[in-house]
Structure formats: C-alpha cells, structure tokens
Protein backbone atom coordinates (compact mmCIF):
# COMPACT_ATOMS: atom_id res chain seq x y z
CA UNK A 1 115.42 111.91 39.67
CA UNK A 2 118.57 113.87 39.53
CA UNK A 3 119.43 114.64 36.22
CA UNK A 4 123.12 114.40 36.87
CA UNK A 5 122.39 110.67 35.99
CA UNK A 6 122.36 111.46 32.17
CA UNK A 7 126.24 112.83 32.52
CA UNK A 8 127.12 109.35 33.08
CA UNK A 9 125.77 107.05 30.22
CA UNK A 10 127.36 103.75 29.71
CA UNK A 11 130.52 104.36 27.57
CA UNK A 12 131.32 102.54 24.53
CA UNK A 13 134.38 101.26 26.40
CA UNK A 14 132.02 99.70 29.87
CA UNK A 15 129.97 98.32 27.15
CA UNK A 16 132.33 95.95 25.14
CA UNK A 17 133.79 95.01 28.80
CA UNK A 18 130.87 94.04 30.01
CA UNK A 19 129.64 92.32 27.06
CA UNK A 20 132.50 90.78 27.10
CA UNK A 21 133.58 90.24 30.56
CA UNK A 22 130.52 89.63 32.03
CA UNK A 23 131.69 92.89 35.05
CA UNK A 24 132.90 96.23 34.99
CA UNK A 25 134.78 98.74 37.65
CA UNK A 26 133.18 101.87 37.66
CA UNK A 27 135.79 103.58 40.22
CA UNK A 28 135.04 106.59 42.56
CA UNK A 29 131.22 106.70 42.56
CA UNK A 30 131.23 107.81 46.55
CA UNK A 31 132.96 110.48 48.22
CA UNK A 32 134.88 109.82 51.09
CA UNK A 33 131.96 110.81 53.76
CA UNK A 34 129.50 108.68 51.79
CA UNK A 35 131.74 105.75 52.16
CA UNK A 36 132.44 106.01 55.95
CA UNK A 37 128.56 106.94 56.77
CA UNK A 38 127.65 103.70 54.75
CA UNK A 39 130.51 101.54 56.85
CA UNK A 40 129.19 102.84 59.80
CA UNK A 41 125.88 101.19 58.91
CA UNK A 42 127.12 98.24 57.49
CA UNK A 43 128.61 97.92 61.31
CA UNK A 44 125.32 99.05 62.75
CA UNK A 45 123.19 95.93 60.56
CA UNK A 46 126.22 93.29 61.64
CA UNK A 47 126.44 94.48 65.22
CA UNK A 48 122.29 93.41 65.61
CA UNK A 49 122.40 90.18 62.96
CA UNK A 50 126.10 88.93 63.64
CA UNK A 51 124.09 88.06 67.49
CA UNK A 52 120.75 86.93 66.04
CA UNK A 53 122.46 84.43 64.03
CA UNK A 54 125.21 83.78 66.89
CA UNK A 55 128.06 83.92 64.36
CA UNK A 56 131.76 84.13 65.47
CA UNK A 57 133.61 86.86 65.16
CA UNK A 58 135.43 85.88 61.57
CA UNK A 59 132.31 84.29 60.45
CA UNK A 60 130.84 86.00 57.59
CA UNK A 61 127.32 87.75 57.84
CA UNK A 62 125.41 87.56 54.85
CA UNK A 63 121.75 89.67 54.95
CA UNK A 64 119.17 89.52 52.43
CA UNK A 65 117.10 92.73 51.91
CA UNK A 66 119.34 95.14 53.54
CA UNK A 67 117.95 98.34 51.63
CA UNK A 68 115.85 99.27 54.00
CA UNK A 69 117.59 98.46 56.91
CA UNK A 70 119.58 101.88 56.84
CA UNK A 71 118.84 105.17 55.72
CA UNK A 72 121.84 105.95 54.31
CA UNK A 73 121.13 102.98 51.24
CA UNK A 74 118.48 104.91 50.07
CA UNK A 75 120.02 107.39 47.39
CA UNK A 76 122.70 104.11 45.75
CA UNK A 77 118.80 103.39 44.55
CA UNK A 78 119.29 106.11 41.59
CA UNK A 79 123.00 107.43 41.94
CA UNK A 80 123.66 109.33 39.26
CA UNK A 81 127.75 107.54 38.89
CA UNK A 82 125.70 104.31 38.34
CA UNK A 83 122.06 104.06 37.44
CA UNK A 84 122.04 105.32 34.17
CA UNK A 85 124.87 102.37 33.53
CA UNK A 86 122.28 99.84 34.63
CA UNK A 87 119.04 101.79 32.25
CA UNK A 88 121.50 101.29 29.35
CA UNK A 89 122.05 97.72 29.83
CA UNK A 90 118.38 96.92 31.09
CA UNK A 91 116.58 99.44 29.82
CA UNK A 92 113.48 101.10 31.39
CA UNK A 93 111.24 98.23 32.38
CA UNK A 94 113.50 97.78 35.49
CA UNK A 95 113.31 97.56 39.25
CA UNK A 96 115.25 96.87 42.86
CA UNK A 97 114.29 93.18 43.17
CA UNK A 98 116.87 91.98 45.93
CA UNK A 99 119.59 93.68 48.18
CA UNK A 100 122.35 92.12 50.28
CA UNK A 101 125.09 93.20 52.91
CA UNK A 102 128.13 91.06 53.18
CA UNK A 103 130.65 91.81 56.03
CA UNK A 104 133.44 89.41 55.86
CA UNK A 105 135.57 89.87 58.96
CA UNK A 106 139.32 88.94 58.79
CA UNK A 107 140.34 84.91 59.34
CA UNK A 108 141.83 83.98 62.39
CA UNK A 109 145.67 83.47 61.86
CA UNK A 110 146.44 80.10 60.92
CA UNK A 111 143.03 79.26 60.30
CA UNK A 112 142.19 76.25 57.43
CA UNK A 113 138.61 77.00 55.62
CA UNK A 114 136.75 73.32 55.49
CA UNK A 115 135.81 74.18 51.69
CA UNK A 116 139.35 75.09 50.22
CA UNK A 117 137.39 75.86 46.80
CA UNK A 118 135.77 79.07 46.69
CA UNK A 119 131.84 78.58 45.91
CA UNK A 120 131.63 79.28 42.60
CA UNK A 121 128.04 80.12 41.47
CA UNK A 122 125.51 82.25 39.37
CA UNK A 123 123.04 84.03 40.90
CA UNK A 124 119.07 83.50 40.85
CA UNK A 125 118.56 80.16 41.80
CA UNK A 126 116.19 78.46 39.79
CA UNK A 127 116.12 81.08 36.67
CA UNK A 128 119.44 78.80 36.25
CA UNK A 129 117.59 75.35 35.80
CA UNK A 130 114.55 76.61 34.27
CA UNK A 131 115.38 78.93 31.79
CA UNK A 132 116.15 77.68 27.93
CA UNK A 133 119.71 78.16 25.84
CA UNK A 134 122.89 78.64 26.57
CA UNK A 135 124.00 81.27 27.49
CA UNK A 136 120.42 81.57 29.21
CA UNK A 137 118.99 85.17 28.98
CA UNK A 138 120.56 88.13 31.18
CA UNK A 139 117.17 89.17 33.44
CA UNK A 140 118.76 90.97 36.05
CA UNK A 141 122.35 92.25 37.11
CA UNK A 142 124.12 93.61 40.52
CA UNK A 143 125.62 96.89 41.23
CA UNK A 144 128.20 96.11 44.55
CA UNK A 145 129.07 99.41 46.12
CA UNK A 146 131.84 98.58 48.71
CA UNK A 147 132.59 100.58 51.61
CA UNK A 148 136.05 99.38 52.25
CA UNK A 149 139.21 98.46 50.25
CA UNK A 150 139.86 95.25 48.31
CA UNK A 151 142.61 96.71 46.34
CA UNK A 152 145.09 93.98 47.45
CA UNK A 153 143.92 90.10 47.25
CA UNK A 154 143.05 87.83 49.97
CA UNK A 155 140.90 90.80 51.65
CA UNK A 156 137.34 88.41 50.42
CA UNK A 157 137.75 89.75 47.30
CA UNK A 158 134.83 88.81 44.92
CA UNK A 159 136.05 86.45 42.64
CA UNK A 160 135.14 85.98 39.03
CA UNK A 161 135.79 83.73 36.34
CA UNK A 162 136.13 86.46 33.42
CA UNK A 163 133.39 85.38 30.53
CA UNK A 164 131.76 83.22 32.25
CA UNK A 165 128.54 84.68 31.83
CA UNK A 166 128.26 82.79 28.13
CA UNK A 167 128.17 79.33 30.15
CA UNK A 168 125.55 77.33 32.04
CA UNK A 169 128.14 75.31 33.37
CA UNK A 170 131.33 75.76 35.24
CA UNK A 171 134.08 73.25 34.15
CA UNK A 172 136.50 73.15 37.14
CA UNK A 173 139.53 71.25 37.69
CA UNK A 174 139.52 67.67 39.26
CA UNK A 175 141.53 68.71 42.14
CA UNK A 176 138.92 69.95 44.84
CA UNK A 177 140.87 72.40 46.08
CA UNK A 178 141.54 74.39 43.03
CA UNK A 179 139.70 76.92 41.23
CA UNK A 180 139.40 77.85 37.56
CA UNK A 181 142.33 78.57 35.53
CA UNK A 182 141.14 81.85 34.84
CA UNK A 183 139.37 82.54 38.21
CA UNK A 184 140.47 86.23 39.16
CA UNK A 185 139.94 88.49 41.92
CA UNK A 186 138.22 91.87 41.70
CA UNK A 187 140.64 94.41 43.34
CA UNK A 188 139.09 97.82 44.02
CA UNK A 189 138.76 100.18 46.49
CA UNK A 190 136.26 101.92 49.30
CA UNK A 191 133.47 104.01 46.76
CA UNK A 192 133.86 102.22 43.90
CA UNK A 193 131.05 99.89 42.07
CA UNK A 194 131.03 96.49 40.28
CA UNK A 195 128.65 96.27 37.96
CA UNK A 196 128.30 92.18 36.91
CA UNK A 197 125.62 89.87 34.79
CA UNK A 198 123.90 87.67 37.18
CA UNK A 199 124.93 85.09 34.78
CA UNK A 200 128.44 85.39 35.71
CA UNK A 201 130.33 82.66 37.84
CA UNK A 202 131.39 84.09 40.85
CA UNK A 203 132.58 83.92 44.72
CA UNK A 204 133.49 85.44 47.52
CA UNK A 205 137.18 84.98 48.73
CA UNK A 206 138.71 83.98 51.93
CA UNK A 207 139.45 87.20 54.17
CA UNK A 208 143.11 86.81 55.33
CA UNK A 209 143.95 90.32 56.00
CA UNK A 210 143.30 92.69 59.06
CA UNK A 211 140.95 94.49 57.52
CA UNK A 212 137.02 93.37 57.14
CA UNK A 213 135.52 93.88 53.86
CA UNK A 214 132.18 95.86 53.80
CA UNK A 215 129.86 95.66 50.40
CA UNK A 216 126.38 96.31 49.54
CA UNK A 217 125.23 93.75 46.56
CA UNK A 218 121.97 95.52 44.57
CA UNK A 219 120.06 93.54 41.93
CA UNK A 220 117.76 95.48 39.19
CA UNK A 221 115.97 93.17 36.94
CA UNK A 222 113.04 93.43 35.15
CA UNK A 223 110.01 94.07 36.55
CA UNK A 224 108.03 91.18 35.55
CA UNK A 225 110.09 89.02 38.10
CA UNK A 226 109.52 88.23 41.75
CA UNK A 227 111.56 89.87 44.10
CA UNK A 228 114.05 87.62 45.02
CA UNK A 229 114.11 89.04 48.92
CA UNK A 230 110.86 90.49 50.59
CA UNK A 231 111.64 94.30 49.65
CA UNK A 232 110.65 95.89 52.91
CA UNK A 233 110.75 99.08 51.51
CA UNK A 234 107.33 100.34 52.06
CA UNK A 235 108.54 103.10 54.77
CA UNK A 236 110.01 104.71 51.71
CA UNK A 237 106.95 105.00 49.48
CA UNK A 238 105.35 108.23 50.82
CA UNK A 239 108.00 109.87 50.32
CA UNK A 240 109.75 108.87 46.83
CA UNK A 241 109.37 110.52 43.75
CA UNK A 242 107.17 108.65 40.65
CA UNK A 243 110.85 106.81 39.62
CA UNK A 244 112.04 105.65 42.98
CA UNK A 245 108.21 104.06 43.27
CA UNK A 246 108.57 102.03 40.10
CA UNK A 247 112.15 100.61 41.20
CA UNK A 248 110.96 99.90 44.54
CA UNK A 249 107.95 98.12 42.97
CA UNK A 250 104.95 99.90 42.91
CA UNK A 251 102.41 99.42 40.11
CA UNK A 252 99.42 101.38 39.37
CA UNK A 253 98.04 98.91 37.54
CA UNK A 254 98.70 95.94 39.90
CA UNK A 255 100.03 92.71 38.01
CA UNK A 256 99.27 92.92 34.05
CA UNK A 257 101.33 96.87 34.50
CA UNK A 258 104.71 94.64 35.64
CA UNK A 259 104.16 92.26 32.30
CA UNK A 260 102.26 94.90 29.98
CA UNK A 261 103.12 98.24 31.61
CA UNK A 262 100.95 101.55 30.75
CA UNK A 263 103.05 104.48 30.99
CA UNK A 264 102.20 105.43 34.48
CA UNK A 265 103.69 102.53 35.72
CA UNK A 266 106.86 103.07 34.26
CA UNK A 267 107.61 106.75 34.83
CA UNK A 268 111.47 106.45 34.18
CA UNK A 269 110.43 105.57 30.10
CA UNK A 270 108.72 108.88 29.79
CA UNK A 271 111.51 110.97 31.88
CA UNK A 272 114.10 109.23 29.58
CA UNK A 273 111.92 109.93 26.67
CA UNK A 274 111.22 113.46 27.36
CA UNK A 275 115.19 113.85 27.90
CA UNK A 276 116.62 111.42 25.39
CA UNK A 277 113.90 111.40 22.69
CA UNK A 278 111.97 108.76 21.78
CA UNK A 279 114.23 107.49 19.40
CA UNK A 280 116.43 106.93 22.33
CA UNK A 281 114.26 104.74 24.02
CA UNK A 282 113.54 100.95 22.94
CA UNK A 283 109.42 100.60 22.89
C-alpha cells in the first residue's frame, strides 16, 4: 500500500464534522485525467446496462457492484486522499463490502417526477430494523468519488438531512411533496469525495440541468458483515498486494478470521502497527 496514505490522516476538523454531521467533503482527491478516464467508464458501464435494463434516456441507471466492472476503479480501493480517512473512523478490521455507479442523466424540459419527495433513506436494509438503540451502531460508511460537477443544485445532487445519522426515524412534513426542513444538497465538484455514515438520511436529487451527474458510491464496513453486492472481484486477487486482499475479502482463515481475525488475515493492522506503533492501533 502506498504510504502516501499516512500524509492524509483524518484531521481533527473532518472528525468533529463528521461526528457531527454525519458527511464530510474531502475536495480534490483526483487529478483532472483521473476524473475524465473514470467518466469515460462510467459512460462505458451505462452505455451496456442503460440497454439491458431498457431505460430512457433521462432515466437514472443505478448498478450494484460496479468495482470490477472497470479497471480504472481499482486504485479509489486504497487512495491515499481517502483511505486512511475511512481506517481512522473504522479502524483496521475493514473491507469493500458493496460498490455502486449512479449516472443520472439530465430531465427532459418540463418534465414532472411522479414522486415530488426525494426518497429519503439510510442505507443497509435490514441492519436498520434489526439492529438495537437509537442511534443504531455505525457498521459501515461510503466514500462517493464523483466524476462530474454538482457544484450548483438541481444537477441530482445527493441530498442530506445534516445529523441525521443520530435518528432511526425520519420525521417529515405532512405535505407529500416537501422535504425536511433541514434537507440540504451536497454541492461539490468533478474529483472530490463524500465521505457519509450509512446511518445518515439521504437522497438523490432530481437532475434538471444539462449536464449528467457521474458518481461512484464505495461502502467499507467491517469485515464480519456480508457483502451487501456479490463482489466480483476475484480477477483482481492474483495480482493485489496482502492489503488490497483483505478489503476485497479474502481470509486465510475462512469464516472465524472475519469474526476473530489472526493477524494474517488482517495485514493492514500490522502495516499500521509497524508505521503508527502499536499504541496507535485499537486491539
């Protein structure tokens, strides 16, 4: 793993917003050529599922497990701008357990959505019923790289209700076609990262702009929890280093390393060990 990662450690500042918040902007983590190389394979992925799933042209296409659809995904896995953010709020025992592309293509002019609301939601389906306390516990968050700019609104921003992430439920005003008072959306541009609990109430927006919006969603959790997409990552095995195995889910020890993990399952403890110290990483 490059160990550029450890230049960018999860500042006191990213810490109390996302404690607080529930998200945080990390601006700028892809250069210019990363961005257009990962558009151009956002359009690739959309040009082959937009016509499996015969959506229209302003329909958004939403695809589960796109991290190994394209080789140019491969390296957000460990990039050094953002994966050390995600070890310091996780911590070691991690791995990729679900990846999504959205491309949200512009609205037709003058076209009415059927659902005025935007579909406010947490993520992880039934962790949200059948987990105990409120708030229920973190497990997993999502790193969204986009790939093209949402700096002004109605370009299907993602939406967030700011804090949200300390309620099971969603209070929302009586009128169906309003949103929450303090419903917000995210405005940043191509290369930058959102980094949100999965606890946190969010949405996609409508698209009512020219341009289409192009984001990769990537969800680390901890390894003890199914993979909420089927990971077809196994082309990348051979040739992955001892960390990029762990966070693409391989185990030495099979199932009792993902609940009581022996060192060699979890590689990234004793690189961040031998780097950090051991008092620098929670046993």
């Amino acid at each position: 793993m490059d160990e550029a990662c450890l230049q960018h450690r999860l500042t006191d500042a990213e810490r109390r917003q996302f404690e607080s918040q529930g998200f945080m902007i990390v601006p700028g983590v892809l250069p210019d050529t990363k961005v257009a190389a990962l558009a151009e394979a956002a359009d690739r992925i959309d040009g082959e599922w937009r016509e499996k799933r015969d959506l229209k042209a302003h329909q958004p296409l939403n695809v589960l497990d796109a991290f190994g659809m394209d080789d140019e995904f491969v390296d957000l896995l460990d990039l050094p701008a953002t994966f050390m953010k995600v070890v310091d709020i996780l911590g070691w025992h991690i791995q990729l357990y679900h990846s999504h592309l959205i491309v949200t293509p512009p609205l037709p002019s003058g076209f009415e959505p059927p659902r005025p609301r935007l579909g406010w939601h947490q993520d992880s389906g039934r962790l949200n019923v059948e987990l105990e306390g409120e708030p229920r516990s973190r497990v997993s968050l999502k790193v969204g790289f986009f790939f093209t700019s949402t700096l002004e609104p109605n370009r299907g921003n993602f939406h967030v209700v700011p804090g949200s992430h300390k309620l099971n439920k969603l209070d929302l005003p009586n009128d169906p076609a309003a949103d929450h008072p303090n419903a917000m959306p995210v405005c940043v541009d191509a290369g930058d990262a959102v980094f949100f609990d999965r606890r946190l109430w969010h949405s996609a927006g409508f698209n009512r702009s020219d341009v289409t919006r192009k984001v990769l969603f990537m969800g680390y959790s901890y390894r003890w929890l199914r993979p909420r997409d089927d990971m077809t990552v196994a082309h990348y095995m051979d040739g992955a280093d001892p960390i990029r195995r762990q966070l693409l889910g391989a185990s030495p020890n099979g199932g009792f390393g993902y609940t009581s993990p022996a060192d060699e399952d979890v590689p990234l403890k004793t690189w961040l060990t031998e780097r950090l110290g051991a008092e620098a990483v929670i046993p």
